[in-house]
Protein backbone atom coordinates (compact mmCIF):
# COMPACT_ATOMS: atom_id res chain seq x y z
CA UNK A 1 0.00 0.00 0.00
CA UNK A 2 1.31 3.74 -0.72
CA UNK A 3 0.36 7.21 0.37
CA UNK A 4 1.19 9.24 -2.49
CA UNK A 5 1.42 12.93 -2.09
CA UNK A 6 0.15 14.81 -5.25
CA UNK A 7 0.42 17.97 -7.42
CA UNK A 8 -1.87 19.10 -10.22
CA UNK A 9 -2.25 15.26 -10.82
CA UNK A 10 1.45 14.03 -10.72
CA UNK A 11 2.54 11.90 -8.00
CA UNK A 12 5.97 13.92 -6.18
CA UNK A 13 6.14 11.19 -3.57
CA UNK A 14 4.79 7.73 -3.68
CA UNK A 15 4.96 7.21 0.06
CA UNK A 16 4.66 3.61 2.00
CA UNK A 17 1.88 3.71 4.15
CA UNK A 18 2.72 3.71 7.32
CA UNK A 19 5.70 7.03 5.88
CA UNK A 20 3.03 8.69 4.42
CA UNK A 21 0.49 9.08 7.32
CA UNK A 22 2.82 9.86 9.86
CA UNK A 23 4.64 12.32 7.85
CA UNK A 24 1.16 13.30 6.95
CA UNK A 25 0.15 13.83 11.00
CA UNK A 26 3.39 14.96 12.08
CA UNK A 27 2.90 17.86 9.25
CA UNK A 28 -0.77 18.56 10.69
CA UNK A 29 0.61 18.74 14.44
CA UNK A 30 3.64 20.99 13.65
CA UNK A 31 1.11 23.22 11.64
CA UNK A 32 -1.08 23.70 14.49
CA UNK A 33 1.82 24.55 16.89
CA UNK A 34 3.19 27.04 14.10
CA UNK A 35 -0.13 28.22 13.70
CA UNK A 36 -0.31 27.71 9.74
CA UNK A 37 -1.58 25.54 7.14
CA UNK A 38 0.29 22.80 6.25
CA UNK A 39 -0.46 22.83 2.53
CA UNK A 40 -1.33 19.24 2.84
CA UNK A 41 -4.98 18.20 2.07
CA UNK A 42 -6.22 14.28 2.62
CA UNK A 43 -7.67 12.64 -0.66
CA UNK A 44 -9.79 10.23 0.21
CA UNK A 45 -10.10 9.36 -3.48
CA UNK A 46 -6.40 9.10 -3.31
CA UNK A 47 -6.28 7.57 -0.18
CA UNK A 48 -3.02 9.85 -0.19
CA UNK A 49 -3.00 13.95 -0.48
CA UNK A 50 -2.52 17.10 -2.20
CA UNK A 51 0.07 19.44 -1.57
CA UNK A 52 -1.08 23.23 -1.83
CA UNK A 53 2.57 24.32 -3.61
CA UNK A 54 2.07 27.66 -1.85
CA UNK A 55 0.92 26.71 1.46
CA UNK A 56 3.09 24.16 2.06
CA UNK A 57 5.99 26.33 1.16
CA UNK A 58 5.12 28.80 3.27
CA UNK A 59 4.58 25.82 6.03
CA UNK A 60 8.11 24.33 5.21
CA UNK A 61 9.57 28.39 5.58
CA UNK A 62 7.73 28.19 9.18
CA UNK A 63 9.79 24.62 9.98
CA UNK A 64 12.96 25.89 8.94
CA UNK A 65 12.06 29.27 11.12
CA UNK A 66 11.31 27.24 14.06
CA UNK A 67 14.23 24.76 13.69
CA UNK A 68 16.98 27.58 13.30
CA UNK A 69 15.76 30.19 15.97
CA UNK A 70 16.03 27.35 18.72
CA UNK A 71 19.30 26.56 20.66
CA UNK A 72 17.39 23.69 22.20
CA UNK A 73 19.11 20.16 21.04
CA UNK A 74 15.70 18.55 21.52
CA UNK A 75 13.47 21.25 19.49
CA UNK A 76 15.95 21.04 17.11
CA UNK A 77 15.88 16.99 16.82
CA UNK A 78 12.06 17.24 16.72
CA UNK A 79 12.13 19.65 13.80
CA UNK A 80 14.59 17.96 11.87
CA UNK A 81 13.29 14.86 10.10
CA UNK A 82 10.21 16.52 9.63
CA UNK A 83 12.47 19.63 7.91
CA UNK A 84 14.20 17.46 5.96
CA UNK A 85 11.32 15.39 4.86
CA UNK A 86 9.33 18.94 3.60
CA UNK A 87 12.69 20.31 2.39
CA UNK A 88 12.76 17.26 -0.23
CA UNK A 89 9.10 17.30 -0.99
CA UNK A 90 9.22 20.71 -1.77
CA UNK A 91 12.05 20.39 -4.22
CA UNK A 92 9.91 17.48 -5.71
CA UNK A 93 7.46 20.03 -6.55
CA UNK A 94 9.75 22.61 -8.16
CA UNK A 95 10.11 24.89 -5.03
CA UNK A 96 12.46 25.21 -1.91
CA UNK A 97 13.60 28.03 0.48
CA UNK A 98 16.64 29.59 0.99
CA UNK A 99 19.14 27.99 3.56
CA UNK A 100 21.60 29.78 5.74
CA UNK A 101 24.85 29.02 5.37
CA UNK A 102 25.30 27.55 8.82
CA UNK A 103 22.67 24.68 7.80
CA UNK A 104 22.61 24.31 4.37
CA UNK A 105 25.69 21.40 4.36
CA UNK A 106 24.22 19.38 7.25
CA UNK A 107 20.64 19.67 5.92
CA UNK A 108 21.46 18.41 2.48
CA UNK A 109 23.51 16.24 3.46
CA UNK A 110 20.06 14.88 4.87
CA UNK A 111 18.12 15.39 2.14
CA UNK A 112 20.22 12.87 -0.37
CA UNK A 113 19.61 10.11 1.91
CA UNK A 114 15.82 11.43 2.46
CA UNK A 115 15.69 12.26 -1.19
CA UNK A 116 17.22 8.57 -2.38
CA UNK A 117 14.59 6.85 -0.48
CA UNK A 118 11.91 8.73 -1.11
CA UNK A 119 12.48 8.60 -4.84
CA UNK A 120 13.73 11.91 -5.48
CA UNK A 121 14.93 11.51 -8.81
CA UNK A 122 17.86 13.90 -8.60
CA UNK A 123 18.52 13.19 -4.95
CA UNK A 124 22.47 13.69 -6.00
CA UNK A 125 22.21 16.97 -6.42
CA UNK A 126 21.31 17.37 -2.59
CA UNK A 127 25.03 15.58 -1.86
CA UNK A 128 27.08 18.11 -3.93
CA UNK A 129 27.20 20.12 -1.29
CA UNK A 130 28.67 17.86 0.91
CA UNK A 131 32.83 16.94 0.40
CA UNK A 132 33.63 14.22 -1.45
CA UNK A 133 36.26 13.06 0.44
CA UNK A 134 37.72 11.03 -2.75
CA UNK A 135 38.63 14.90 -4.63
């Protein structure tokens, strides 16, 4: 079974089930604390959802707020698979946000193992900001 996370009628992420809903409630939890949308809407037709491009980047510009105002280890831990996972979504749909410097290596670093297994089709490009320790 899949949970597949749609725009405009293409699939970006053909989720597993049990990935799909919980990235799918985490995203509805976080988005109550930050006191936005998510940008993520259930289809029950589906049985997966539909990502509002704009919303959800606006939602995803929220996480990355939250995540890099906080000195707090924990907040930070919380934030961060969820981050990563919208981070890599949103490139899926043509979008992303600007990182800082101080993130951006450790971050994408995440998002080409996210982006691999999540079927990111140029989930590489994520790891070229990370050294290749080879060159």
């Amino acid at each position: 079974m899949s949970y597949p996370y749609e725009l405009d009628d293409e699939t970006l992420w053909d989720a597993g089930s049990h990935s799909g809903r919980l990235f799918f409630s985490l995203t509805q939890s976080a988005a109550a604390y930050l006191e936005r949308p998510s940008g993520l809407i259930e289809n029950d037709r589906l049985g997966g959802c539909d990502v509002d491009l704009p919303a959800f980047r606006t939602f995803a510009e929220g996480l990355y707020d939250a995540y890099s105002r906080t000195n707090s280890a924990v907040l930070q831990g919380l934030w961060r698979g969820l981050l990563v996972t919208s981070l890599v979504l949103l490139d899926m749909a043509g979008s992303s946000i600007t990182l800082s410097a101080e993130h951006e290596e450790s971050l994408k670093s995440e998002m080409a193992s996210f982006g691999r297994s999540m079927g990111a089709a140029n989930w590489r490009q994520y790891s070229s900001a990370v050294p290749n320790p080879g060159n």
